[in-house]
Protein backbone atom coordinates (compact mmCIF):
# COMPACT_ATOMS: atom_id res chain seq x y z
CA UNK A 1 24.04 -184.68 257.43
CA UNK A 2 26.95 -185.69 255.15
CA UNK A 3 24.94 -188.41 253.59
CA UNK A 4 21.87 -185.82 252.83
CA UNK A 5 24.69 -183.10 251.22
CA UNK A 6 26.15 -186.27 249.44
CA UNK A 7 22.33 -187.46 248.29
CA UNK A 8 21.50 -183.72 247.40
CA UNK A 9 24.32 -183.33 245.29
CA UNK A 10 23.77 -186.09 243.31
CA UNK A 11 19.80 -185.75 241.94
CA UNK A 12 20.46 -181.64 241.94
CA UNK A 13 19.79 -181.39 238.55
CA UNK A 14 17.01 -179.54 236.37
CA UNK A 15 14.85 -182.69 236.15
CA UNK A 16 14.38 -183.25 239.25
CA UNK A 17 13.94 -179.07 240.37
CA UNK A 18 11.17 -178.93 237.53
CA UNK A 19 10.07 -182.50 239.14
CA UNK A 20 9.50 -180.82 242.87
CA UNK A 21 8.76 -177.66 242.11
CA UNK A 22 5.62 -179.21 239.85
CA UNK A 23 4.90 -181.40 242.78
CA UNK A 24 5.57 -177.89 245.06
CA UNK A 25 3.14 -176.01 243.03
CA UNK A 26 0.10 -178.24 243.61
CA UNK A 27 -0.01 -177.93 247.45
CA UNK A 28 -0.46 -174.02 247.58
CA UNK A 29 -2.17 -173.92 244.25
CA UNK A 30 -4.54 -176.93 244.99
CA UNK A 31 -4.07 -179.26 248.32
CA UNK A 32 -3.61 -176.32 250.63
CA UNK A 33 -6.16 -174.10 249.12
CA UNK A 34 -8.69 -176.64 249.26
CA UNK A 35 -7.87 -177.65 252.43
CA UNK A 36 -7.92 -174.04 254.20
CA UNK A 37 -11.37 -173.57 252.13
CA UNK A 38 -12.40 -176.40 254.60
CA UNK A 39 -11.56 -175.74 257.69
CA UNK A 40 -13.60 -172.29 257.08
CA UNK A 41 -16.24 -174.32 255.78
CA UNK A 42 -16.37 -176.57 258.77
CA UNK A 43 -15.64 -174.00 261.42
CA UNK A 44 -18.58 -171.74 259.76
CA UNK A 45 -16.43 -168.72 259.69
CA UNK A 46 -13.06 -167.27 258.14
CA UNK A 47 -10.29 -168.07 261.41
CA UNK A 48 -7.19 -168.42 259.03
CA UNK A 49 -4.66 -171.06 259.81
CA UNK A 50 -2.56 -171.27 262.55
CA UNK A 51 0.60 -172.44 260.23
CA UNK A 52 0.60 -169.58 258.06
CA UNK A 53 0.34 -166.75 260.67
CA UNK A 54 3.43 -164.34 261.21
CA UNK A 55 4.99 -163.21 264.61
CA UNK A 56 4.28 -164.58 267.91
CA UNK A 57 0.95 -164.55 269.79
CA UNK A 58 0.41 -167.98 271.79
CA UNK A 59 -2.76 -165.86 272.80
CA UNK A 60 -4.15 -165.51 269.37
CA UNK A 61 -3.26 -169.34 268.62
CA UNK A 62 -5.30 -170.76 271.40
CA UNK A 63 -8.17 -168.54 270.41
CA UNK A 64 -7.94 -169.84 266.77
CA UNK A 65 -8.15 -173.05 268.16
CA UNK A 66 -11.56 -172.09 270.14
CA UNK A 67 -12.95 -170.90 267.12
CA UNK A 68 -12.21 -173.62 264.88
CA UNK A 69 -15.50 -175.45 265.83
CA UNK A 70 -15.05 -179.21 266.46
CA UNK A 71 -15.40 -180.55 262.82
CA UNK A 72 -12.69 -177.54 261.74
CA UNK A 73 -10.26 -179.03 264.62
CA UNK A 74 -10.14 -183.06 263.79
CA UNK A 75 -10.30 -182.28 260.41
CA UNK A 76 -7.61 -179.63 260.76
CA UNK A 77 -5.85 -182.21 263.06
CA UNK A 78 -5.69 -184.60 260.31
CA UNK A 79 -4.58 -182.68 257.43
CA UNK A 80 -1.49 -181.61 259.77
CA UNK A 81 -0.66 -185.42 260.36
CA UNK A 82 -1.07 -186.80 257.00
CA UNK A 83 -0.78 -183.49 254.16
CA UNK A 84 1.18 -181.61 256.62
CA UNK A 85 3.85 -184.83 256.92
CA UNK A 86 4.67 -184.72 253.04
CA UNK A 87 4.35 -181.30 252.02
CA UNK A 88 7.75 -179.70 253.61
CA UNK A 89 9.57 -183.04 252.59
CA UNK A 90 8.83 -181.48 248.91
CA UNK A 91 9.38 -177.99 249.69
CA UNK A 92 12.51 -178.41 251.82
CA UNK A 93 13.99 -181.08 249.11
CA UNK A 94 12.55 -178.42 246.43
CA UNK A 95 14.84 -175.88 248.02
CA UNK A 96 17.75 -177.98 249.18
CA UNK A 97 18.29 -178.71 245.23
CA UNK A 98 17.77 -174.93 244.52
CA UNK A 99 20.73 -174.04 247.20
CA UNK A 100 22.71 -177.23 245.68
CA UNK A 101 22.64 -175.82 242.33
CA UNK A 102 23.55 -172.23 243.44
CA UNK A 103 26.11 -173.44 245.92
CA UNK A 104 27.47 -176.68 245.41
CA UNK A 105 30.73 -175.15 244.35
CA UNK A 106 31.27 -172.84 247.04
CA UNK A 107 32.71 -172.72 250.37
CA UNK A 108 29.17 -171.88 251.66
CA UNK A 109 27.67 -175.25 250.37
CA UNK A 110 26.57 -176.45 254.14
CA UNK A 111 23.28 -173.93 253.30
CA UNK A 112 21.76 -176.24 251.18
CA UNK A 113 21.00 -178.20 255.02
CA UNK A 114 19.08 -175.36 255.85
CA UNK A 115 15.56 -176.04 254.22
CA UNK A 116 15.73 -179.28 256.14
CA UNK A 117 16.14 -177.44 259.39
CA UNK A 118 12.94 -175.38 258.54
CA UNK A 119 11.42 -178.95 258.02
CA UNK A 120 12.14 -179.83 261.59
CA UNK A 121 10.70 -177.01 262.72
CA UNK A 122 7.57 -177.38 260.36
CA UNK A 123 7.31 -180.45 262.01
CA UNK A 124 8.05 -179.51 265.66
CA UNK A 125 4.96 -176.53 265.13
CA UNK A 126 2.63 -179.54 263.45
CA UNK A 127 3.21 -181.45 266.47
CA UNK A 128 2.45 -179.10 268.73
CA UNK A 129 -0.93 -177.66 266.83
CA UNK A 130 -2.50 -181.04 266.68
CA UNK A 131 -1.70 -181.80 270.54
CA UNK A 132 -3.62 -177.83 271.04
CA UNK A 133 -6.45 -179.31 268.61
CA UNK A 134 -6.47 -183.08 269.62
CA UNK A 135 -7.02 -181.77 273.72
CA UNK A 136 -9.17 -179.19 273.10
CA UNK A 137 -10.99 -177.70 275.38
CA UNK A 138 -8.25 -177.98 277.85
CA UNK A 139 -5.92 -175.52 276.31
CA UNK A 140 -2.45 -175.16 277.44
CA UNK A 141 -0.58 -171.95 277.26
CA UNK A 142 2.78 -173.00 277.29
CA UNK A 143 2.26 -175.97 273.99
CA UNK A 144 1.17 -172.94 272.38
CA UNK A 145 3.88 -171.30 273.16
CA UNK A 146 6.35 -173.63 271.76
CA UNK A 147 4.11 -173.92 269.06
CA UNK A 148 4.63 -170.07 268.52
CA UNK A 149 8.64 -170.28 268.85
CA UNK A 150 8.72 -173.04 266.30
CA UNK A 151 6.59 -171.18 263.65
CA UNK A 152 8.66 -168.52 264.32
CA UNK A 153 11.91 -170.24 263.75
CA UNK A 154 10.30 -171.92 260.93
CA UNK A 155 9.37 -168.89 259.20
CA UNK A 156 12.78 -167.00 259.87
CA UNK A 157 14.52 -170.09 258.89
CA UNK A 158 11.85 -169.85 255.52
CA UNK A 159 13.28 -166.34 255.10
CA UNK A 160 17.14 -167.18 255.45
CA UNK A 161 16.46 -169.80 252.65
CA UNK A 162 14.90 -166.79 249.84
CA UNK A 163 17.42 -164.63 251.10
CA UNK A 164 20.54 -167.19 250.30
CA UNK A 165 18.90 -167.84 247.22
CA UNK A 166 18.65 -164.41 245.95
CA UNK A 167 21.96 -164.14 247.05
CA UNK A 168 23.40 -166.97 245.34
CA UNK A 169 21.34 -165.90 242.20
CA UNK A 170 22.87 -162.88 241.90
CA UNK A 171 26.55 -163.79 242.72
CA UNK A 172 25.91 -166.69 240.31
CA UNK A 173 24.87 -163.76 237.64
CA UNK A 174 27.64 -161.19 238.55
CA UNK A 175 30.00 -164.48 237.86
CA UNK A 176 28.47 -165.00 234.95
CA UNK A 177 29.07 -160.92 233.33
CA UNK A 178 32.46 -161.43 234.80
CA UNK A 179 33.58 -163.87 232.61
């Protein structure tokens, strides 16, 4: 972890933040757009995405993964093992800078590990929504429970990250009118 905070610290600078968050913007405004346009294509009806739904309902995810169709599932199945691979490297190096540059000289500068946390547990729900779409029909109850806890986690962990930025954002102002 030392190495990352060491590597972070280094490139956090406004070239590379306007670098990721250009490369940030085109997934949501572009990749994943297109992408969840697709699966709704291919499954012939709007069933949403099982990585961008809120709370936790292993009952729900299984029955997304019923209605996906088989076309919406291996495609869906792919874009989570090659899109959904790079995509939170940007947005959790994306954010790591943004916490670097807001923390960097505080005691508090071990946040700027936290994006890569909610990485891990991007990754941990990927892995367990392609096993649920790779072995469908068989559907197993408790994978989609863990997928449920991750995506929770993840999205909490999400959360904590906007939160310490606004946070640091506005201490970083109030330091600022101090002085």
């Amino acid at each position: 972890m030392r190495t990352l905070s060491t590597f972070l610290n280094r490139i956090a600078g406004w070239k590379s933040l306007l670098l990721l968050l250009g490369l940030y913007v085109v997934f949501p405004a572009y990749i994943l757009k297109n992408t969840g346009n697709k699966i709704i294509e291919l499954a012939g009806k709007p069933v949403g995405i099982i990585d961008l739904t809120f709370g936790f309902n292993p009952q729900k995810t299984l029955m997304m993964v019923a209605e996906y169709g088989e076309a919406a599932r291996s495609y869906y199945a792919r874009t989570e093992m090659t899109i959904d691979i790079v995509y939170p490297i940007v947005y959790a190096f994306l954010l790591g800078i943004i916490l670097t540059l807001l923390y960097r000289e505080s005691s508090y500068a071990w946040v700027i590990l936290i994006p890569f946390i909610c990485l891990l547990l991007d990754y941990l729900e990927n892995i367990n929504i392609v096993i649920l779409l790779i072995t469908f029909p068989q559907q197993s109850f408790a994978v989609a429970t863990l997928c449920e806890i991750f995506k929770l986690m993840k999205w909490l962990t999400f959360g904590s990250v906007i939160l310490l930025m606004i946070v640091g954002l506005a201490s970083k102002m109030i330091n600022r009118v101090k002085q």
